[in-house]
Protein backbone atom coordinates (compact mmCIF):
# COMPACT_ATOMS: atom_id res chain seq x y z
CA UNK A 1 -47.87 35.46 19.44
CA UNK A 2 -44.77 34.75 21.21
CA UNK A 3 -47.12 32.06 23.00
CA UNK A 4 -48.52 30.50 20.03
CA UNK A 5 -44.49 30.25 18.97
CA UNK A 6 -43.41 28.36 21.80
CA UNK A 7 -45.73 25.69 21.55
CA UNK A 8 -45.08 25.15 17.82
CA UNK A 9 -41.79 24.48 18.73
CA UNK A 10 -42.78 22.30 21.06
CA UNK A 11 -44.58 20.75 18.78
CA UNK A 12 -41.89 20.21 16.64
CA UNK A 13 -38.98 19.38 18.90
CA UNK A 14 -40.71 16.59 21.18
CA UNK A 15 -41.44 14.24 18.08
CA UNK A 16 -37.34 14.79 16.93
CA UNK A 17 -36.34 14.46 20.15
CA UNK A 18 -37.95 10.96 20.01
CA UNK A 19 -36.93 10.09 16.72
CA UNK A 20 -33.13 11.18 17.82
CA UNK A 21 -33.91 8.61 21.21
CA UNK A 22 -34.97 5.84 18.82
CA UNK A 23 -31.90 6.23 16.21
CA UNK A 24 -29.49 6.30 19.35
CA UNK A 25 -31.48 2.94 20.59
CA UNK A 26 -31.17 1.39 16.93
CA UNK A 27 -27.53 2.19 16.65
CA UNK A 28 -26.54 0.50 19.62
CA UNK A 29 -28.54 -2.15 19.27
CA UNK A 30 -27.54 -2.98 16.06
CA UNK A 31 -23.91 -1.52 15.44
CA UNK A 32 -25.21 1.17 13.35
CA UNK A 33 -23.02 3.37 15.17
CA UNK A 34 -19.60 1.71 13.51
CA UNK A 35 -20.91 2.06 9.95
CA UNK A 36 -19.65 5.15 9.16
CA UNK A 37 -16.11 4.40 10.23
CA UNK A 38 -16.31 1.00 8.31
CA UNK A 39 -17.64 3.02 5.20
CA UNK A 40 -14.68 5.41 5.52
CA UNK A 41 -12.38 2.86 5.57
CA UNK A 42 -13.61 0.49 3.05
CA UNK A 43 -13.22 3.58 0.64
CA UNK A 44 -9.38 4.17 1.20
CA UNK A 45 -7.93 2.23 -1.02
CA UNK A 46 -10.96 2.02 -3.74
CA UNK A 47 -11.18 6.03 -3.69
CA UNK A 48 -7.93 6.33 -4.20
CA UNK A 49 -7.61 3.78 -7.33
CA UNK A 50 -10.80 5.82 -8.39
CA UNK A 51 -8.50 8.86 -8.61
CA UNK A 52 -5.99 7.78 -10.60
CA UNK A 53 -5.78 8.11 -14.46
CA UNK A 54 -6.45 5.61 -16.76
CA UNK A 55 -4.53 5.38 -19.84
CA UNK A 56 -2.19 2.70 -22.03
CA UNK A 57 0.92 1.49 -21.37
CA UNK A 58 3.99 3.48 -22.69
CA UNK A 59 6.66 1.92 -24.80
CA UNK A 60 9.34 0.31 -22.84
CA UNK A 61 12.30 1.52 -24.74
CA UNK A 62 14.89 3.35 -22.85
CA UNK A 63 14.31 1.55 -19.30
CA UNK A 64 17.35 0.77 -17.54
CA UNK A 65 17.82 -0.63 -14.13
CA UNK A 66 20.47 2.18 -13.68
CA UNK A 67 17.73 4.97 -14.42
CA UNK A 68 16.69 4.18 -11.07
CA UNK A 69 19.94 4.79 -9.74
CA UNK A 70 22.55 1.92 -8.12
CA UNK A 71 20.50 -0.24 -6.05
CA UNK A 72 19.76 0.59 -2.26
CA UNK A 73 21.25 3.68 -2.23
CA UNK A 74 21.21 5.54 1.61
CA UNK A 75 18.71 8.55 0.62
CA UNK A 76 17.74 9.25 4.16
CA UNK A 77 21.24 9.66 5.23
CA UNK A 78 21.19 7.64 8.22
CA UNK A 79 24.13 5.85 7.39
CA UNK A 80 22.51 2.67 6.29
CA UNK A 81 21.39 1.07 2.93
CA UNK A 82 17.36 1.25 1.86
CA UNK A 83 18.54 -2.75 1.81
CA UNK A 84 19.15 -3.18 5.39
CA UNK A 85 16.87 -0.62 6.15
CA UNK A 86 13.80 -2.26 4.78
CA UNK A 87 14.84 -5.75 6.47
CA UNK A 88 15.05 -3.95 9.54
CA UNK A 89 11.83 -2.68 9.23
CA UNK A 90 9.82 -5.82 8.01
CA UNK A 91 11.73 -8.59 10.17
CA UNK A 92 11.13 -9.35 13.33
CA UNK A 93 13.98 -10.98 16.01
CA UNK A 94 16.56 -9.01 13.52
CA UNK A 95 20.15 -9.28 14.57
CA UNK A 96 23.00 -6.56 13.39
CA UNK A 97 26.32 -6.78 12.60
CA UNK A 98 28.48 -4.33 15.14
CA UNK A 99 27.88 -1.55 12.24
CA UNK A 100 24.37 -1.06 13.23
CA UNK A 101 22.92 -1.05 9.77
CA UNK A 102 23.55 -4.89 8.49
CA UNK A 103 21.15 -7.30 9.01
CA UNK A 104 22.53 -10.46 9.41
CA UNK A 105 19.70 -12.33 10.75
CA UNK A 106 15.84 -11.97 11.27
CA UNK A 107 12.49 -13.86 11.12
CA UNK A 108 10.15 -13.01 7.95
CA UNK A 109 6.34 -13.16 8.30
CA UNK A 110 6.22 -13.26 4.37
CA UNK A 111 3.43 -11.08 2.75
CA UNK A 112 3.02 -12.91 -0.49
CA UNK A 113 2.85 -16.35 0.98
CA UNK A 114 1.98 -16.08 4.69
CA UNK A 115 4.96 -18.52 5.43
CA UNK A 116 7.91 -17.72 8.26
CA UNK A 117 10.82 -17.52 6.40
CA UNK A 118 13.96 -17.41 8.77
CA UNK A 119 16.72 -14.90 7.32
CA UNK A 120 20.26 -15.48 7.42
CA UNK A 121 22.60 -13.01 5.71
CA UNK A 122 25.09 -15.33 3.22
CA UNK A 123 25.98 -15.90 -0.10
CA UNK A 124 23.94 -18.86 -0.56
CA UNK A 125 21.13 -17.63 1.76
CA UNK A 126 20.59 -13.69 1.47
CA UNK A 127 18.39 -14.17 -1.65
CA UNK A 128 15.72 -16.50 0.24
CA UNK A 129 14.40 -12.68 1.47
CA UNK A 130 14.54 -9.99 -1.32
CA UNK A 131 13.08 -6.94 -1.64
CA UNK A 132 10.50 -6.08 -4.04
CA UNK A 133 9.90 -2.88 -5.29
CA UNK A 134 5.92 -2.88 -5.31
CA UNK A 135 5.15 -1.26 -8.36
CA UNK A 136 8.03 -3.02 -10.07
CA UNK A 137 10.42 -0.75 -12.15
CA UNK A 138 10.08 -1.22 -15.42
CA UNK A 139 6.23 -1.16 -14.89
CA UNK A 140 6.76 2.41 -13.16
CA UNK A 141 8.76 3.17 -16.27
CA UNK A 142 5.68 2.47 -18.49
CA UNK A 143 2.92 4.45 -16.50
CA UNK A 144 4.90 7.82 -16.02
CA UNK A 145 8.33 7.26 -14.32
CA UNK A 146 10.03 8.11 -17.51
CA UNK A 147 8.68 11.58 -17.07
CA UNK A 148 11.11 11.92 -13.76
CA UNK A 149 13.92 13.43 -13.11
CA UNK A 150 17.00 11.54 -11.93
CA UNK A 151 17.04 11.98 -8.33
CA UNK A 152 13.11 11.81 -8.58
CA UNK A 153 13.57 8.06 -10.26
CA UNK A 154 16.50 7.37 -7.30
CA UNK A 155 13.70 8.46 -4.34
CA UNK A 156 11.20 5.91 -5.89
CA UNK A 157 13.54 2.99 -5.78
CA UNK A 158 14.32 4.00 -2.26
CA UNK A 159 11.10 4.80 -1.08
CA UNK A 160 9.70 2.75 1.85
CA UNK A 161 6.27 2.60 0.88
CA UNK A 162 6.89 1.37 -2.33
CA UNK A 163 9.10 -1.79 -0.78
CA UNK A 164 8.83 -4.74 1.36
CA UNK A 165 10.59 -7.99 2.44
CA UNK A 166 9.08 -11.02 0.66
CA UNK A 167 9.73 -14.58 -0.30
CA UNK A 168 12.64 -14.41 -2.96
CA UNK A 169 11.02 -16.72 -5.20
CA UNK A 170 7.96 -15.04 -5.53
CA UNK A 171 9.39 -11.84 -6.02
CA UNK A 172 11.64 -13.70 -9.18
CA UNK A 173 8.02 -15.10 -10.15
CA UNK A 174 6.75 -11.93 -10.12
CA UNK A 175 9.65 -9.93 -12.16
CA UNK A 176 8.28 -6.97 -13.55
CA UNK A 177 4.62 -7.96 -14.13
CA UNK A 178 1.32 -5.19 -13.08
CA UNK A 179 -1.58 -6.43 -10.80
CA UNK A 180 -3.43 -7.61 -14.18
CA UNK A 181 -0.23 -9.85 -14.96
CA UNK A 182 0.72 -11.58 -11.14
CA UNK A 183 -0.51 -11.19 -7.61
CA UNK A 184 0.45 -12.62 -4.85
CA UNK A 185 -0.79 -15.87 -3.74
CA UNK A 186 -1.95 -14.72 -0.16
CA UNK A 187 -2.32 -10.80 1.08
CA UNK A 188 -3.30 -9.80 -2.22
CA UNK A 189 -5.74 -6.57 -1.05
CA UNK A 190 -3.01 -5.32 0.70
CA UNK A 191 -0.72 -5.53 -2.15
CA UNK A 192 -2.94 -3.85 -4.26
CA UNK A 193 -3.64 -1.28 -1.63
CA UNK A 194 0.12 -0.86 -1.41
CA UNK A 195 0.41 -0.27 -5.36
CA UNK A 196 -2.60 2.15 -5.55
CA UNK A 197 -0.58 4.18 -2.29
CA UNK A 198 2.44 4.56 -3.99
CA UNK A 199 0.95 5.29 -7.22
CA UNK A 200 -0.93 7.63 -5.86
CA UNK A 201 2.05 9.67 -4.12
CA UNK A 202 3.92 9.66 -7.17
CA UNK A 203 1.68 10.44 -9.83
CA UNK A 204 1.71 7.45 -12.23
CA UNK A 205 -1.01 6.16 -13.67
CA UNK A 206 -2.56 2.52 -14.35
CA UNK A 207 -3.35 0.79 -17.58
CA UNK A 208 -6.91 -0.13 -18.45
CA UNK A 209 -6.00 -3.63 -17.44
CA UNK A 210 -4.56 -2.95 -14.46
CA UNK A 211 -7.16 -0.64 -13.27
CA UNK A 212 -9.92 -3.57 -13.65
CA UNK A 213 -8.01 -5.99 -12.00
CA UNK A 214 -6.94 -3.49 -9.62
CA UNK A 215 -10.94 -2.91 -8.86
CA UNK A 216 -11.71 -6.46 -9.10
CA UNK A 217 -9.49 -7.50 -6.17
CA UNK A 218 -10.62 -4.14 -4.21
CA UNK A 219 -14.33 -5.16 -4.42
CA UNK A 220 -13.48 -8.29 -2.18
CA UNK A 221 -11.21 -5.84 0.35
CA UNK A 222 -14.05 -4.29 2.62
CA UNK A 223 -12.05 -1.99 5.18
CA UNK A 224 -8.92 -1.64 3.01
CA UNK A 225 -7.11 1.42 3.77
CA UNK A 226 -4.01 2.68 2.10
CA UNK A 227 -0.91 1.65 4.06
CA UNK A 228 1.43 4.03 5.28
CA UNK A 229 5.47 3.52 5.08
């Protein structure tokens, strides 16, 4: 018996052992071997927006700026503001004043237009780089942020993933509009990406019009992953 085991499995094993030969020889022949990693990471972003509820709009009434807190306030206690902080972060060639935290100068690779905007901190030239808050305020009011607690509403404004540096005009263009209402003219996957992260961390939800333009501009983003702060 034992004998008449053995070469059964034989039997068996030679042919899969061919078959696992061939699919290693396909794979590398053809890429197959990347597929799975590209699958995973076209379904970052997209899984994510999958997740999130769908539901209307509330009503707008009762959003302040202020319910957000003042602006750039320094929640991670490192002595600078979420301001300076972000430029920091997002410009490249920055120089500092001799406080370490003001950013007086820098180079901006601009997101929402793909142009190099140079920085200079002044009265007439500070607003040429602004920073948006991704999922715009009052929109974060009207998809669950009204449901927050003070210090909850502060930490959002603050939060790094939910900002970036960008062209000051488009950000004014932009004001407090949803992905179904503005998008920027270049980078616009990873802007949606962005909004469907911080959504997603803070438990808001979209509107039925967001979430199909939201999709819509998605469907065109193969490998977009959720960014991190």
């Amino acid at each position: 018996m034992r004998a008449r085991r053995s070469g059964a499995s034989a039997a068996i094993l030679v042919p899969l052992l061919v078959l696992v030969l061939a699919l290693a020889l396909w794979r590398a022949l053809t890429g197959g071997a990347a597929q799975p990693e590209q699958r995973s990471a076209t379904g970052g972003a997209a899984e994510a927006l999958a997740g999130l509820p769908v539901r209307e709009a509330a009503p707008s009434a009762g959003y302040q700026r202020t319910r957000f807190g003042s602006s750039w306030v320094d929640v991670d206690d490192n002595g600078c503001r979420t301001r300076d902080d972000v430029l920091l972060r997002d410009l490249d060639d920055v120089r500092l004043a001799q406080d370490g935290c003001t950013v007086l100068s820098g180079t901006l690779q601009d997101p929402y237009s793909g142009e190099e905007i140079a920085f200079r901190r002044g009265e007439d030239t500070s607003a040429e780089v602004q920073i948006d808050h991704v999922v715009a305020l009052a929109a974060a009011w009207r998809t669950g942020a009204q449901a927050f607690t003070e210090d909850e509403r502060v930490r959002f404004a603050n939060d790094p993933l939910e900002l970036l540096a960008v062209d000051g005009s488009l950000n004014g263009a932009k004001g407090d509009d949803d992905a179904s209402q503005w998008l920027p003219p270049e980078g616009e996957c990873e802007y949606v990406a962005r909004q469907v992260a911080v959504k997603s961390a803070w438990g808001l939800w979209v509107t039925p019009a967001e979430h199909g333009a939201m999709a819509g501009v998605l469907a065109g983003c193969p490998g977009q992953e959720l960014p991190a702060s």
